[in-house]
N, C-alpha and C. Protein backbone atom coordinates (compact mmCIF):
# COMPACT_ATOMS: atom_id res chain seq x y z
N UNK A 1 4.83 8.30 -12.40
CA UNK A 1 5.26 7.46 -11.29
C UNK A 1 4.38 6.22 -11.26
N UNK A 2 4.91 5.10 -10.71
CA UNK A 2 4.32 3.82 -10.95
C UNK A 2 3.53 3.43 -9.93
N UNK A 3 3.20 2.92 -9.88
CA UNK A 3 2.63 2.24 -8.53
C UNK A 3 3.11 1.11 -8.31
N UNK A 4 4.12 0.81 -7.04
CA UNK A 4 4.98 -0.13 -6.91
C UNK A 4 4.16 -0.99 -5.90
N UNK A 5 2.88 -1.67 -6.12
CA UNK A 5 2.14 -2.85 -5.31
C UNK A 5 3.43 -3.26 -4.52
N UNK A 6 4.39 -4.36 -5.59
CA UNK A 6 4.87 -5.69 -5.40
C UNK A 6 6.46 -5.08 -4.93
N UNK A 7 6.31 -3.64 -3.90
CA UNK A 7 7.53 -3.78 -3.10
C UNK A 7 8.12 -4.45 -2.24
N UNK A 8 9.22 -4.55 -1.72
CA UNK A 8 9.83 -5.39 -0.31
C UNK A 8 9.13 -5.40 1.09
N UNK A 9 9.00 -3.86 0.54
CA UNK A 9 8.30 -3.78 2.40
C UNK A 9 6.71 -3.78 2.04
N UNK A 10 5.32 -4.43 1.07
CA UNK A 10 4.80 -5.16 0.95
C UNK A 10 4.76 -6.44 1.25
N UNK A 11 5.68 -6.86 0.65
CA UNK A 11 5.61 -8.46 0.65
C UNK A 11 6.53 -9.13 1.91
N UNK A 12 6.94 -7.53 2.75
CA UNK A 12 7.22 -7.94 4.21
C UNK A 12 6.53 -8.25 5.17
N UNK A 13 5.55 -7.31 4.93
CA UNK A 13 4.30 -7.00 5.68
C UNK A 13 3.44 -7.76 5.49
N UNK A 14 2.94 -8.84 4.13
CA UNK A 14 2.39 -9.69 4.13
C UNK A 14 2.70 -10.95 5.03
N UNK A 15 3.93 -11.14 4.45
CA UNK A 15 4.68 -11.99 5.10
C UNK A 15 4.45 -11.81 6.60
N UNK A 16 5.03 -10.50 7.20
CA UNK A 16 4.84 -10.99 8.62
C UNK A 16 3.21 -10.97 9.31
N UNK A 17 2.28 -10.45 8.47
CA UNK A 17 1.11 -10.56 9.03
C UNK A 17 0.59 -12.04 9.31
N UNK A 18 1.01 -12.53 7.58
CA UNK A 18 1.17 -13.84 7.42
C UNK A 18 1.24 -14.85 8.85
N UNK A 19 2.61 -14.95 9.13
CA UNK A 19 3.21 -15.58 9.82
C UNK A 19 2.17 -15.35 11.27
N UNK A 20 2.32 -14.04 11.80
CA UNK A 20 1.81 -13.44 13.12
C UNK A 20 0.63 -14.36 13.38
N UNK A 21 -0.35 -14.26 12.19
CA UNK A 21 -1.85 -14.92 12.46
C UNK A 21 -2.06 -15.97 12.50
N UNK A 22 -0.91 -16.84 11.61
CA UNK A 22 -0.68 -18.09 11.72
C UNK A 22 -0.18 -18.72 12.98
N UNK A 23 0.55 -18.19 13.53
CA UNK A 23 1.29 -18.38 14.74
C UNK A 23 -0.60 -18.18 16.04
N UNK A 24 -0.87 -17.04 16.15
CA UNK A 24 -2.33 -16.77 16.97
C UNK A 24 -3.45 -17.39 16.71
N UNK A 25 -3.08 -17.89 15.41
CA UNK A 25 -4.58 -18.94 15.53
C UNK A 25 -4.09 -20.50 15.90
N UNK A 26 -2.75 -20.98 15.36
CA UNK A 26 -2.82 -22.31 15.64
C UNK A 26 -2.31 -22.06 17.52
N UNK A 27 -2.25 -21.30 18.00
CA UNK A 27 -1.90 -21.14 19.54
C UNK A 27 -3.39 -21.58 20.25
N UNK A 28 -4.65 -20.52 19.49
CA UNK A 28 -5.83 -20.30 19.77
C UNK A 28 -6.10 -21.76 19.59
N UNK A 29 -5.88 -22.61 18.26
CA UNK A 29 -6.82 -23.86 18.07
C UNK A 29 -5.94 -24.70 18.71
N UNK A 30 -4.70 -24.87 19.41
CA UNK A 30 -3.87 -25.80 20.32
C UNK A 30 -4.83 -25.72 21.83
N UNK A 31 -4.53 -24.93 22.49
CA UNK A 31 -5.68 -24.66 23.75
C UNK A 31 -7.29 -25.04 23.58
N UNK A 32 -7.65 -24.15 22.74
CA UNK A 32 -9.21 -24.69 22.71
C UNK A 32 -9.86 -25.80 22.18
N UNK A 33 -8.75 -26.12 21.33
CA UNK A 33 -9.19 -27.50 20.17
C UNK A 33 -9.46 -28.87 21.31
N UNK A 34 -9.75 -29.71 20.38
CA UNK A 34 -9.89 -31.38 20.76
C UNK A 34 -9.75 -32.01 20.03
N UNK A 35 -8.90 -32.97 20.17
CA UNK A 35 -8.40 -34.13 19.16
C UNK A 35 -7.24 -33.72 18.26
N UNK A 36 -7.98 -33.72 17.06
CA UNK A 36 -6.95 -33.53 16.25
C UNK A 36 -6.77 -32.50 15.83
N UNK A 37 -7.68 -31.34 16.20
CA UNK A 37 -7.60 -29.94 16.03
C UNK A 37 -7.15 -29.23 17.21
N UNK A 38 -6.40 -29.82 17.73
CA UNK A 38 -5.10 -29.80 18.75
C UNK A 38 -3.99 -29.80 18.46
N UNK A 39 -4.29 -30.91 17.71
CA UNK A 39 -2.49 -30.91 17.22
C UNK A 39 -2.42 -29.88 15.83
N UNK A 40 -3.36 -30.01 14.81
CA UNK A 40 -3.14 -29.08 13.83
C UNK A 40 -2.85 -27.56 14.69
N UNK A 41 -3.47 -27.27 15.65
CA UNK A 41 -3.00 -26.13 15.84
C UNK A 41 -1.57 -25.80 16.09
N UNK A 42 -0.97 -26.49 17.39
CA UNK A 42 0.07 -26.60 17.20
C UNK A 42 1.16 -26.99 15.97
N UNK A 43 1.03 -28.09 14.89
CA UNK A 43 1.60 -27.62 13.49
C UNK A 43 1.21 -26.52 13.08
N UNK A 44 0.04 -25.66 13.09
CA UNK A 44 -0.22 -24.50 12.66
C UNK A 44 0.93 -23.00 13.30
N UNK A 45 0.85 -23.41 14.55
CA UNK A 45 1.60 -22.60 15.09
C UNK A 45 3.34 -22.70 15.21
N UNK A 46 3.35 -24.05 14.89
CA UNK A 46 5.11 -24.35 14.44
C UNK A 46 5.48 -23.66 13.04
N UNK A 47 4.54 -23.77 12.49
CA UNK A 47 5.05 -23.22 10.87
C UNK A 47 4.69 -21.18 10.88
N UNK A 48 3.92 -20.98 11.59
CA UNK A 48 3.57 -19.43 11.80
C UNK A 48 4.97 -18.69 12.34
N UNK A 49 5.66 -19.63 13.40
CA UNK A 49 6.91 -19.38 14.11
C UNK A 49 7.62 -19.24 13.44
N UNK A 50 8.04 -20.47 12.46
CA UNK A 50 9.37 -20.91 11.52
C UNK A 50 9.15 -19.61 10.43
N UNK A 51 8.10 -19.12 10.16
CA UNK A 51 8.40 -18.16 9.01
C UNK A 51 8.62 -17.23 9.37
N UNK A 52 8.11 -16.79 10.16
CA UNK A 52 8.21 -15.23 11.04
C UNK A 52 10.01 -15.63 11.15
N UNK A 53 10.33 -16.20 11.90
CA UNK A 53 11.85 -15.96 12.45
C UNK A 53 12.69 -16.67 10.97
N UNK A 54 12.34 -17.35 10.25
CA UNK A 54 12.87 -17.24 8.73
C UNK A 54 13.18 -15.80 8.02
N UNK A 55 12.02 -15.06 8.00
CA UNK A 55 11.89 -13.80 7.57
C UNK A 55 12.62 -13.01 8.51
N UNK A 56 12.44 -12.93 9.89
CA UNK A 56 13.49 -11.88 10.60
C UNK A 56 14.64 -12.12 10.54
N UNK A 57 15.23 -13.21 10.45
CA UNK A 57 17.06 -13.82 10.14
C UNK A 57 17.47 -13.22 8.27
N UNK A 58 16.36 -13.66 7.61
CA UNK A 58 16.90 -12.80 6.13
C UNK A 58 16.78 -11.40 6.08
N UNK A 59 15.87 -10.58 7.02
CA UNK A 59 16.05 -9.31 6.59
C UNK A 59 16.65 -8.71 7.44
N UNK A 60 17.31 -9.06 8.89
CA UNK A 60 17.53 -8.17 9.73
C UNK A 60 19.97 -8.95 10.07
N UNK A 61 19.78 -10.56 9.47
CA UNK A 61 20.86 -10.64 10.35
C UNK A 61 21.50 -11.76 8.96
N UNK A 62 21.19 -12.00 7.94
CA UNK A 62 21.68 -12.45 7.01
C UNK A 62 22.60 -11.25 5.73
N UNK A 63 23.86 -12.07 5.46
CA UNK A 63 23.89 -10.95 4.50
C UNK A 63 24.08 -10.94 3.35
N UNK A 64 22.67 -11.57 2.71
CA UNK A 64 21.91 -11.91 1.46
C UNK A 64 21.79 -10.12 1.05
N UNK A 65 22.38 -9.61 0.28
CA UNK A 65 21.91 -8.03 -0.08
C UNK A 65 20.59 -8.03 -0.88
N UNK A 66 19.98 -8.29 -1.25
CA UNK A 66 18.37 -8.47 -1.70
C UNK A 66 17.53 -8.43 -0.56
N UNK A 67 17.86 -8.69 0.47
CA UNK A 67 17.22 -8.46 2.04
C UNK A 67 17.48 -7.58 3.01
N UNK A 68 18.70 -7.02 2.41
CA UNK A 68 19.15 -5.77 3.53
C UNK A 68 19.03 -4.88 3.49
N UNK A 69 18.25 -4.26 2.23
CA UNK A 69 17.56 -3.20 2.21
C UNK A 69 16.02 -2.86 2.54
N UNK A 70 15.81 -4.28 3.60
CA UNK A 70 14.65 -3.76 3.91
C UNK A 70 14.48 -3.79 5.09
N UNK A 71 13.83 -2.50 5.73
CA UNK A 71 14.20 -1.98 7.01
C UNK A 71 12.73 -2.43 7.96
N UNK A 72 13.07 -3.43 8.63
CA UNK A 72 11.77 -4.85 9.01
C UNK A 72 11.06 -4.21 10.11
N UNK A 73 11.57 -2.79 10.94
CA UNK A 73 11.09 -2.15 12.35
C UNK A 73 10.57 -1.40 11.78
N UNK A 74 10.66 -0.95 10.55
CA UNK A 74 9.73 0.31 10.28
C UNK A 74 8.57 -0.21 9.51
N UNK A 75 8.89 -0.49 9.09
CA UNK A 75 7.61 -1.84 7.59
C UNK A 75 6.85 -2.66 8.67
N UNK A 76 6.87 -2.86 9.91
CA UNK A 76 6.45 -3.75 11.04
C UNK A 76 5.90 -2.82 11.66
N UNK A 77 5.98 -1.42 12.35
CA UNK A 77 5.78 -0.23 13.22
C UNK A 77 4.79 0.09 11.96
N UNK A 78 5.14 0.79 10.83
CA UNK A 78 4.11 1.02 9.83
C UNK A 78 2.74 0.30 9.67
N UNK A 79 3.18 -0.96 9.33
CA UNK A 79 1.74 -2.10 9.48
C UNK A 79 0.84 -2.15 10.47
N UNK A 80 1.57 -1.87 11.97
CA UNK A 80 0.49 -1.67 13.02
C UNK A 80 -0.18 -0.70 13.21
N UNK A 81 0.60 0.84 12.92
CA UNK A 81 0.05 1.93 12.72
C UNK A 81 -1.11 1.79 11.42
N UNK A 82 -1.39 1.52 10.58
CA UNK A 82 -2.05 1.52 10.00
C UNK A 82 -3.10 0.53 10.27
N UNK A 83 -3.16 -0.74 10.46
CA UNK A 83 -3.88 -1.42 11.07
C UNK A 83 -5.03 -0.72 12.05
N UNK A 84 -4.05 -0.31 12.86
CA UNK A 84 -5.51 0.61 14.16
C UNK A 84 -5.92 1.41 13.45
N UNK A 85 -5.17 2.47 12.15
CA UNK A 85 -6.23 3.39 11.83
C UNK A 85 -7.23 2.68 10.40
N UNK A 86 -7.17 1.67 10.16
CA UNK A 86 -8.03 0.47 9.45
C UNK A 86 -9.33 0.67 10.74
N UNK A 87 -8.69 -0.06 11.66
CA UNK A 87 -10.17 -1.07 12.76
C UNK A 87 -10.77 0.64 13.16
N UNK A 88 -10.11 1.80 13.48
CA UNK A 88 -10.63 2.63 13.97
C UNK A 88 -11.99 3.63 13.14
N UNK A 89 -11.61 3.83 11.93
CA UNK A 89 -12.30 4.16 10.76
C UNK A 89 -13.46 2.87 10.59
N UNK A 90 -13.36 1.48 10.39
CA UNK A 90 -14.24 1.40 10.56
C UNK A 90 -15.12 0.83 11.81
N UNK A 91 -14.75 0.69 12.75
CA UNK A 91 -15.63 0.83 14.25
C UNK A 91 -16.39 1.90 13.88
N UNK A 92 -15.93 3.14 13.69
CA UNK A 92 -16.94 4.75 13.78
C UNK A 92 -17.81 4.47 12.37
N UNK A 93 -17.47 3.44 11.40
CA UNK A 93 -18.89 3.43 9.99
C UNK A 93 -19.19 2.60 10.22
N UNK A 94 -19.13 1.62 11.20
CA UNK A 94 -20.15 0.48 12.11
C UNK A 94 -21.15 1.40 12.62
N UNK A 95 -20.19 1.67 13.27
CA UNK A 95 -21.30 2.64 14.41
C UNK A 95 -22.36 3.79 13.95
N UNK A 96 -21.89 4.39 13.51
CA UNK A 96 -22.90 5.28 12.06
C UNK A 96 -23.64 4.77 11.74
N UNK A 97 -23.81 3.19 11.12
CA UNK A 97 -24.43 2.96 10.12
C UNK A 97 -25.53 1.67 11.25
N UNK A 98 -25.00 1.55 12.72
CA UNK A 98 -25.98 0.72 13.47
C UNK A 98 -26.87 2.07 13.99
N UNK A 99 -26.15 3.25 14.26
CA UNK A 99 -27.18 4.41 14.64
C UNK A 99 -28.13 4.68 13.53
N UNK A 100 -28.13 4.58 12.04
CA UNK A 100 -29.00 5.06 11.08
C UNK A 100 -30.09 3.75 11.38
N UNK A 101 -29.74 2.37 11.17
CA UNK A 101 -30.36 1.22 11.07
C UNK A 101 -31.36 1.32 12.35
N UNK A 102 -30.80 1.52 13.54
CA UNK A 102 -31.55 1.51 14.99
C UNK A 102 -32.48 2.74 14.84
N UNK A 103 -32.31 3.39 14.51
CA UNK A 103 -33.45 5.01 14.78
C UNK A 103 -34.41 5.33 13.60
N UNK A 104 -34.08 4.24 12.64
CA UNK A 104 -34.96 4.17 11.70
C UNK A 104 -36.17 3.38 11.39
């Protein structure tokens, strides 16, 4: 059996992480910024938008068949589930490893 890296619902999940963070940071650098790192945020956050809802129109409401086999609520529900058990695993080998550092 292969190891299929470069599947759909990979390069979905990139994609929408992609987009998501792009969209939360140029929001973050629109508000907090000054000058011209004001406005980049906002272009930052116009183009974070445009891909995210690019990507949800080809896989969920276009009917491109190269896109409709990929099922965008579960590959999206999956990514977050895994995500928390990412930050959760390592919060607890943070924490382990500030209790060895501190008592030593």
């Amino acid at each position: 059996m292969a190891l299929a890296i470069w599947s759909m619902d990979f390069v979905s999940l990139v994609i929408m992480a992609f987009s998501i963070v792009m969209l939360l940071a140029g929001i973050f650098a629109a508000i907090f910024g000054k000058g011209k790192s004001r406005a980049y945020g906002g272009v930052i956050a116009v183009v974070g938008l445009a891909i995210l809802l690019v990507w949800i129109y080809l896989c969920g409401f276009s009917n491109i068949e190269f896109f409709r086999s990929i099922q965008l609520w579960d590959v999206f529900i999956d990514g977050i589930i895994n995500l928390i058990g990412i930050l959760i695993g390592a919060l607890i080998a943070v924490g382990i490893f500030l209790m060895a550092v501190l008592k030593s």
